[in-house]
Protein backbone atom coordinates (compact mmCIF):
# COMPACT_ATOMS: atom_id res chain seq x y z
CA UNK A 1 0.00 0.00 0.00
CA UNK A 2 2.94 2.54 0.83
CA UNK A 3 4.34 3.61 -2.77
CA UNK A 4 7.90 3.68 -2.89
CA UNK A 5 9.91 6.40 -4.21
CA UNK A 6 12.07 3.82 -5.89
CA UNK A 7 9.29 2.27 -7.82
CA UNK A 8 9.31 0.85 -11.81
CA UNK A 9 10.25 3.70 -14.38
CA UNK A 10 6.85 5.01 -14.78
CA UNK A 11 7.03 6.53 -19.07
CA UNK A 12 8.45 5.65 -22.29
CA UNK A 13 10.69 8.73 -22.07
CA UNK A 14 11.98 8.00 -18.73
CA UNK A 15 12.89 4.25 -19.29
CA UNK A 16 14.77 6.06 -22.31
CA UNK A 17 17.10 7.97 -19.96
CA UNK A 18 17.81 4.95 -17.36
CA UNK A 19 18.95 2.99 -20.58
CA UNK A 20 20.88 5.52 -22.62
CA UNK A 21 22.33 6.65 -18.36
CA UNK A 22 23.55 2.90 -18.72
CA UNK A 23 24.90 2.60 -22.16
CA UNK A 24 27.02 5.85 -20.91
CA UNK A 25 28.60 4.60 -17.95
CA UNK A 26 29.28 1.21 -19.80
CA UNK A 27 30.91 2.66 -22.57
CA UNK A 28 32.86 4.85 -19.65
CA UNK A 29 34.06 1.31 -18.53
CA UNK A 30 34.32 -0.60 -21.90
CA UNK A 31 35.59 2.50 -23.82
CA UNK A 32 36.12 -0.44 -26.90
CA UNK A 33 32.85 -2.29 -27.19
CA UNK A 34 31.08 -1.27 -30.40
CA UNK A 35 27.43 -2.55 -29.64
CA UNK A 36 27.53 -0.32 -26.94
CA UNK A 37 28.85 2.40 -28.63
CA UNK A 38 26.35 1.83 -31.50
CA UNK A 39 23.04 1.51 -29.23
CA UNK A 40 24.36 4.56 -27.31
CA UNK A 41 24.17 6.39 -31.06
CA UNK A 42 20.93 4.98 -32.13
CA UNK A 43 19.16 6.51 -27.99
CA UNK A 44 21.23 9.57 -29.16
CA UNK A 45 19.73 9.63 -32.76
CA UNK A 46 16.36 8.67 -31.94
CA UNK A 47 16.34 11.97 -29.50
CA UNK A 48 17.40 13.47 -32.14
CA UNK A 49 20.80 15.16 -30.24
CA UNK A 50 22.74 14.28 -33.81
CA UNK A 51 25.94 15.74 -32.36
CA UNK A 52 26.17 13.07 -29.84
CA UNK A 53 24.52 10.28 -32.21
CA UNK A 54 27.63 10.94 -34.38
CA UNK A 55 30.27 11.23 -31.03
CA UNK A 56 29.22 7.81 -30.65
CA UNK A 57 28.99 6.47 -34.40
CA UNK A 58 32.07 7.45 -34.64
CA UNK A 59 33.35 5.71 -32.03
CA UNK A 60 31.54 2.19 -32.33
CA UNK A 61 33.38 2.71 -36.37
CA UNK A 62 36.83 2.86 -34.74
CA UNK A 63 35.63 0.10 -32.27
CA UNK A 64 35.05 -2.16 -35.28
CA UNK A 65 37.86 -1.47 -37.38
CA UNK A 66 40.41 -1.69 -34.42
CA UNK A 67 38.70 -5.26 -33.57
CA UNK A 68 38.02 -6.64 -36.62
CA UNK A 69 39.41 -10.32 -36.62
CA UNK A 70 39.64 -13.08 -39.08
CA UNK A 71 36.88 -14.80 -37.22
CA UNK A 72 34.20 -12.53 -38.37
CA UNK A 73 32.14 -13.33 -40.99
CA UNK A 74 33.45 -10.42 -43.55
CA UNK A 75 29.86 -9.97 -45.09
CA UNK A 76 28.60 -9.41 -41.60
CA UNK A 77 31.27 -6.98 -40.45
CA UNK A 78 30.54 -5.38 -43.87
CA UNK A 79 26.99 -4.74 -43.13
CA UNK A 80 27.56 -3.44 -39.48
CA UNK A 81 30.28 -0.88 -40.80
CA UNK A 82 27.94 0.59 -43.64
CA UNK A 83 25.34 0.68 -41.26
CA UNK A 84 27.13 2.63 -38.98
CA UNK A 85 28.66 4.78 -41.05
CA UNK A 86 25.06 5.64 -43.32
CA UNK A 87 23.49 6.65 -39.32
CA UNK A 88 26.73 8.86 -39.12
CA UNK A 89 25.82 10.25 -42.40
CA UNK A 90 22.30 10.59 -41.56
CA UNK A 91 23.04 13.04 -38.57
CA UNK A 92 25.37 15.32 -40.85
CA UNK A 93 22.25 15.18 -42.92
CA UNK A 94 19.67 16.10 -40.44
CA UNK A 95 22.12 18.96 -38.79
CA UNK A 96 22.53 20.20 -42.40
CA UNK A 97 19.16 20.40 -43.16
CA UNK A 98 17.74 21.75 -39.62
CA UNK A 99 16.37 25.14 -39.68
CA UNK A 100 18.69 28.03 -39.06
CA UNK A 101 22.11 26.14 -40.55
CA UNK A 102 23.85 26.65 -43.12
CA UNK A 103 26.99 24.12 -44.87
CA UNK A 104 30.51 23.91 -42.77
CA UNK A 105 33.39 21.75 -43.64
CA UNK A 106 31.54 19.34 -40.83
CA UNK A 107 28.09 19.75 -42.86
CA UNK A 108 29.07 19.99 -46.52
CA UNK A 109 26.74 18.18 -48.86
CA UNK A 110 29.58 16.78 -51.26
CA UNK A 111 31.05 15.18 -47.71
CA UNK A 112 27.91 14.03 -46.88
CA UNK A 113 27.37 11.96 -50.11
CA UNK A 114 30.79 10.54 -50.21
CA UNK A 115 30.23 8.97 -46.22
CA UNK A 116 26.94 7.61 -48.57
CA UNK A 117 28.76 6.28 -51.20
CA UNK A 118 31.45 4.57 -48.94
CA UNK A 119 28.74 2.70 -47.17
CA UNK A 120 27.32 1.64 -50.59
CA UNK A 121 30.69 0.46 -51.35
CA UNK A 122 30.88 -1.76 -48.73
CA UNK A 123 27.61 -2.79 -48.93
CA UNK A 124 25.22 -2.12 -51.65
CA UNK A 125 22.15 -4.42 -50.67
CA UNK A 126 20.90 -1.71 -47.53
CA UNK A 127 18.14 0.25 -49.22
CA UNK A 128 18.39 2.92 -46.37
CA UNK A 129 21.47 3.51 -47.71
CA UNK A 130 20.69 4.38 -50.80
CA UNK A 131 17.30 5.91 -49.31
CA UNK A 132 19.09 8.97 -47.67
CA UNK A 133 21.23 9.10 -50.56
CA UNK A 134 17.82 10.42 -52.27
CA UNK A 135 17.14 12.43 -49.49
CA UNK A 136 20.15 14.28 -49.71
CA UNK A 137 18.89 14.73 -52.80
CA UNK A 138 16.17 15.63 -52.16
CA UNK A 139 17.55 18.28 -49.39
CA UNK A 140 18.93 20.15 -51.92
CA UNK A 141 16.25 20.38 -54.25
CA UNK A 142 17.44 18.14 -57.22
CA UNK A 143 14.99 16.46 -57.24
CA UNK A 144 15.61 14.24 -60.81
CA UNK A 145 18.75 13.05 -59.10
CA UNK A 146 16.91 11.53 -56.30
CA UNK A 147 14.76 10.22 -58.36
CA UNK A 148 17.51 8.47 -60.32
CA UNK A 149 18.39 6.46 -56.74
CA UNK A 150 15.70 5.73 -55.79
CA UNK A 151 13.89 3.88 -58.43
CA UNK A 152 16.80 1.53 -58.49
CA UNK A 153 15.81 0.99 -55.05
CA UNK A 154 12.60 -0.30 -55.99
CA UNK A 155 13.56 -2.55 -58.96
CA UNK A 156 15.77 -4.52 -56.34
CA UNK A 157 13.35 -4.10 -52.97
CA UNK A 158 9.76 -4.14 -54.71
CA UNK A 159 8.48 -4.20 -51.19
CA UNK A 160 10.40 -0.82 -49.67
CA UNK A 161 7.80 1.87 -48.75
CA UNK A 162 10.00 4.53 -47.15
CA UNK A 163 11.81 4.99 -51.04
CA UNK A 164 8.50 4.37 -52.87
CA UNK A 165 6.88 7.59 -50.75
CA UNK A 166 10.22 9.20 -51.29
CA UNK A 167 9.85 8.64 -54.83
CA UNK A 168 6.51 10.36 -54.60
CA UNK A 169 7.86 13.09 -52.57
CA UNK A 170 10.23 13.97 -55.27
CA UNK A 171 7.81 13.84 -58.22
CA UNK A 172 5.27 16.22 -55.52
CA UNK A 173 8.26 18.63 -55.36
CA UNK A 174 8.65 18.59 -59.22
CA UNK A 175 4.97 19.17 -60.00
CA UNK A 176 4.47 15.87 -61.31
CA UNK A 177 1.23 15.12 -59.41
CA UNK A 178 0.10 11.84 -61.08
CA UNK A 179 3.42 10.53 -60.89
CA UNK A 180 3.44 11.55 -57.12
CA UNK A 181 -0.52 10.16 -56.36
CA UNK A 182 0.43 6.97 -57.70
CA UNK A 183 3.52 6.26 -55.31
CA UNK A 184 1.21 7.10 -52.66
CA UNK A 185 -1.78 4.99 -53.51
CA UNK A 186 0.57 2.18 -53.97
CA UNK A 187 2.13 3.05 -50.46
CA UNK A 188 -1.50 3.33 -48.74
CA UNK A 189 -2.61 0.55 -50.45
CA UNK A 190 0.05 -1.70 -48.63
CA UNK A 191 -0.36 -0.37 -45.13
């Protein structure tokens, strides 16, 4: 009957901040483990504080590369390093394009792309990858050039909503409006 002061976390937001409290003091202790310093990136990006999502991207990349061993499966290491390096990208991307900034040598788009197109290198099969590779795009207003990525997407992941209603996006920004309402019928058809 007496409610204790110490009781479960009560909210979404503060279960949030006793994990990502954790992930911080364990990555304190275990400065080298990357799937703590990943996780730690992904409570950071999903909080949106980019600047610390990429602190810790950063990090869990060095992690990796420093630890790689010939026991890994290489097509597995592969896909962890794009994928850390595309969510690295992505917060350049999101600082860039947040209201009141304008391009640095941190936030240039040309940089931007290239951290895309060294994730692609290493592994081309992650359609997010290639997804905010349109969005960059997109950021910038050319709008055909998205367009060029991301129906490749499509032809390989038939299935991939988030680049279909990008695709739509894109034609929506360049007038195209049938174009555009058929990407989204075909999206809101699915759900």
């Amino acid at each position: 009957e007496v409610a204790s002061s110490r009781g479960a976390p009560n909210g979404v937001l503060e279960k949030e901040k006793i994990l990502r409290t954790a992930l911080v003091a364990v990555s304190k202790r275990m400065a080298s483990n990357f799937n703590c310093a990943f996780h730690l990136g992904l409570m950071y990006f999903r909080s949106q504080m980019y600047t610390k999502a990429k602190e810790s991207f950063k990090k869990a990349l060095e992690n990796l590369r420093a630890h790689r061993s010939k026991h890994v499966d290489e097509r597995r290491w592969g896909t962890m390093e794009a994928r850390t390096m595309s969510l690295h990208a992505q917060c350049c991307l999101y600082e860039l394009t947040a209201p009141g900034t304008s391009p640095t040598e941190e936030h240039n788009p040309a940089d931007i792309q290239e951290q895309f197109v060294q994730a692609t290198k290493i592994d081309n099969m992650q359609p997010d990858i290639w997804n905010n590779l349109g969005l960059l795009h997109m950021s910038l207003d050319k709008f055909e050039g998205a367009r060029m990525i991301l129906q490749p997407i499509l032809s390989n992941f038939t299935q991939y909503n988030d680049a279909i209603c990008n695709l739509g996006l894109s034609h929506l920004c360049s007038s195209e409006l049938s174009e555009a309402a058929k990407n989204f019928q075909t999206v809101i058809l699915r759900d």
